[in-house]
C-alpha atoms as a PDB file:
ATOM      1  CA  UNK A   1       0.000   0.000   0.000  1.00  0.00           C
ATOM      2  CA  UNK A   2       0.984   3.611  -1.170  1.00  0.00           C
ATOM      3  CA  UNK A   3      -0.677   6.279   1.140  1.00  0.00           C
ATOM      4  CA  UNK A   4      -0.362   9.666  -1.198  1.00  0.00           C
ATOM      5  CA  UNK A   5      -1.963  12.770  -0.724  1.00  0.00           C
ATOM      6  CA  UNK A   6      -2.312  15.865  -3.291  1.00  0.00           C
ATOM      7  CA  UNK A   7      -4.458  19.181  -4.010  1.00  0.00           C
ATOM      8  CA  UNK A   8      -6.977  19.480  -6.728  1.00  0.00           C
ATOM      9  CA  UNK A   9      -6.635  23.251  -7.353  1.00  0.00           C
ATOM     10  CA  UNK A  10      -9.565  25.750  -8.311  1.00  0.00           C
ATOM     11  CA  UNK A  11      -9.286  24.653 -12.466  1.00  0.00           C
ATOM     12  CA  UNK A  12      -9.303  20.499 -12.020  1.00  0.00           C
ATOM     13  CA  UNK A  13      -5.409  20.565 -12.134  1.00  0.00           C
ATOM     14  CA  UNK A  14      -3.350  18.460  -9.232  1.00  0.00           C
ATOM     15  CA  UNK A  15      -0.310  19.336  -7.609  1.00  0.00           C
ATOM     16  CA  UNK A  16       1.519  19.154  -3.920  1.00  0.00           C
ATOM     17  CA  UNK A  17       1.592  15.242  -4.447  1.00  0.00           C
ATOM     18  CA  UNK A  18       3.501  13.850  -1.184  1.00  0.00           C
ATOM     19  CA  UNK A  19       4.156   9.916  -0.480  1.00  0.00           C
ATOM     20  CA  UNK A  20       2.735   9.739   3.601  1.00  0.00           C
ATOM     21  CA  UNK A  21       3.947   5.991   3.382  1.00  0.00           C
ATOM     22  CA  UNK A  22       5.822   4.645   0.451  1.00  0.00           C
ATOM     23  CA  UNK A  23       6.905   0.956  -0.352  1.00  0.00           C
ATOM     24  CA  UNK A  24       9.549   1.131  -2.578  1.00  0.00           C
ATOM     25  CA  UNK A  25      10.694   4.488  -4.790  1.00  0.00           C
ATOM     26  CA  UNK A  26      10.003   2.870  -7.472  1.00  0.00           C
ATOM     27  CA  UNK A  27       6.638   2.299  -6.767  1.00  0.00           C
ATOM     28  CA  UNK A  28       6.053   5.211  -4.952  1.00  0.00           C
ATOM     29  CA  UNK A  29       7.264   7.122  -7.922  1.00  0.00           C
ATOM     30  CA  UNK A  30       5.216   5.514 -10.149  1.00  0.00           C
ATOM     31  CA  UNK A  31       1.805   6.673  -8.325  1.00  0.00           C
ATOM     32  CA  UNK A  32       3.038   9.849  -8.126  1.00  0.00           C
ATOM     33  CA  UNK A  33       3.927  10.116 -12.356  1.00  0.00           C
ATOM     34  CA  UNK A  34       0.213   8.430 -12.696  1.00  0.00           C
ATOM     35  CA  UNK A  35      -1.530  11.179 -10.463  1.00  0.00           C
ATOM     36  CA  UNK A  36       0.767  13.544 -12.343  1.00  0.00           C
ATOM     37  CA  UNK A  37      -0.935  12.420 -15.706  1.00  0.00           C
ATOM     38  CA  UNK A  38      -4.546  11.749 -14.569  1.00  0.00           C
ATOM     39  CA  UNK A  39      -7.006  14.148 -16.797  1.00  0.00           C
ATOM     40  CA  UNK A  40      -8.605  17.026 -15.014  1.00  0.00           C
ATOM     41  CA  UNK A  41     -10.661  16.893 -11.563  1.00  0.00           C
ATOM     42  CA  UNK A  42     -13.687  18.206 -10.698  1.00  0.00           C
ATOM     43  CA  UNK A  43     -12.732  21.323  -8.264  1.00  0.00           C
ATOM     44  CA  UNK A  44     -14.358  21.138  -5.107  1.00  0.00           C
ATOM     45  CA  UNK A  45     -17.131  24.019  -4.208  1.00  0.00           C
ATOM     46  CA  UNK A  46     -17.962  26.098  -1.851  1.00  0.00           C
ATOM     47  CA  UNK A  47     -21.337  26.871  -0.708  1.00  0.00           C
ATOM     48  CA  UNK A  48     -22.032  25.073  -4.625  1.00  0.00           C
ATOM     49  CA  UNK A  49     -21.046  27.600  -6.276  1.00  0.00           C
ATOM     50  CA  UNK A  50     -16.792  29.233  -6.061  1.00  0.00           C
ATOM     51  CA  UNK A  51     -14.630  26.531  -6.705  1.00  0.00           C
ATOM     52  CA  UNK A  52     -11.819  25.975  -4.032  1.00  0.00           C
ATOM     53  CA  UNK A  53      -8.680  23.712  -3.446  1.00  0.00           C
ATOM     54  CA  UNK A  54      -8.939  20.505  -1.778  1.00  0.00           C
ATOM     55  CA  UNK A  55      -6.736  18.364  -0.392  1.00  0.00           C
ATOM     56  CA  UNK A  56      -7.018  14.670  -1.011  1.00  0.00           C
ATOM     57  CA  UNK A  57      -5.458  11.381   0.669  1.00  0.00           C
ATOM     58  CA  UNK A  58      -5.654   7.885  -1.017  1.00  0.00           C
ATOM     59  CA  UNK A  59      -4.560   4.680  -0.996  1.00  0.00           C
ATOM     60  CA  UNK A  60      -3.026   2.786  -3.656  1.00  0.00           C
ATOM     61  CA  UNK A  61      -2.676  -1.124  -3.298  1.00  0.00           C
ATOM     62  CA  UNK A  62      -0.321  -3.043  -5.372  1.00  0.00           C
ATOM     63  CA  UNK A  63      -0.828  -6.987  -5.294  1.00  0.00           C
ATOM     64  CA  UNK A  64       2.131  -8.941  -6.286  1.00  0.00           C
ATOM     65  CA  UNK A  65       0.646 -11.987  -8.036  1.00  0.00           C
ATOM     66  CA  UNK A  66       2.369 -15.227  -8.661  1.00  0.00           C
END
């Protein structure tokens, strides 16, 4: 598992991406080149209307199969 957390800005774009717990720098680097190229997010809103940044922690689980 890959704990990562990163801001979707005001316009859908991501940035800030930190590893919180890594597995191997390899790995870790690849989630971060893949959140890096992921298309455009939907802002989040205020009051459903301004868009603001949020900040956003997931996990990413790798299975090693045999």
């Amino acid at each position: 598992k890959v704990f990562v957390m990163f801001v979707v800005d005001k316009d859908g774009s991501v940035g800030d991406i930190k590893i919180l717990r890594g597995i191997h720098p390899k790995l870790d680097k690849m989630v971060v080149d893949i959140i890096n190229s992921s298309p455009l997010w939907k802002p989040g809103r205020l009051n459903s209307q301004d868009p603001v940044k949020v900040r956003y922690s997931i996990t990413v689980i790798f299975n090693e199969e045999q």
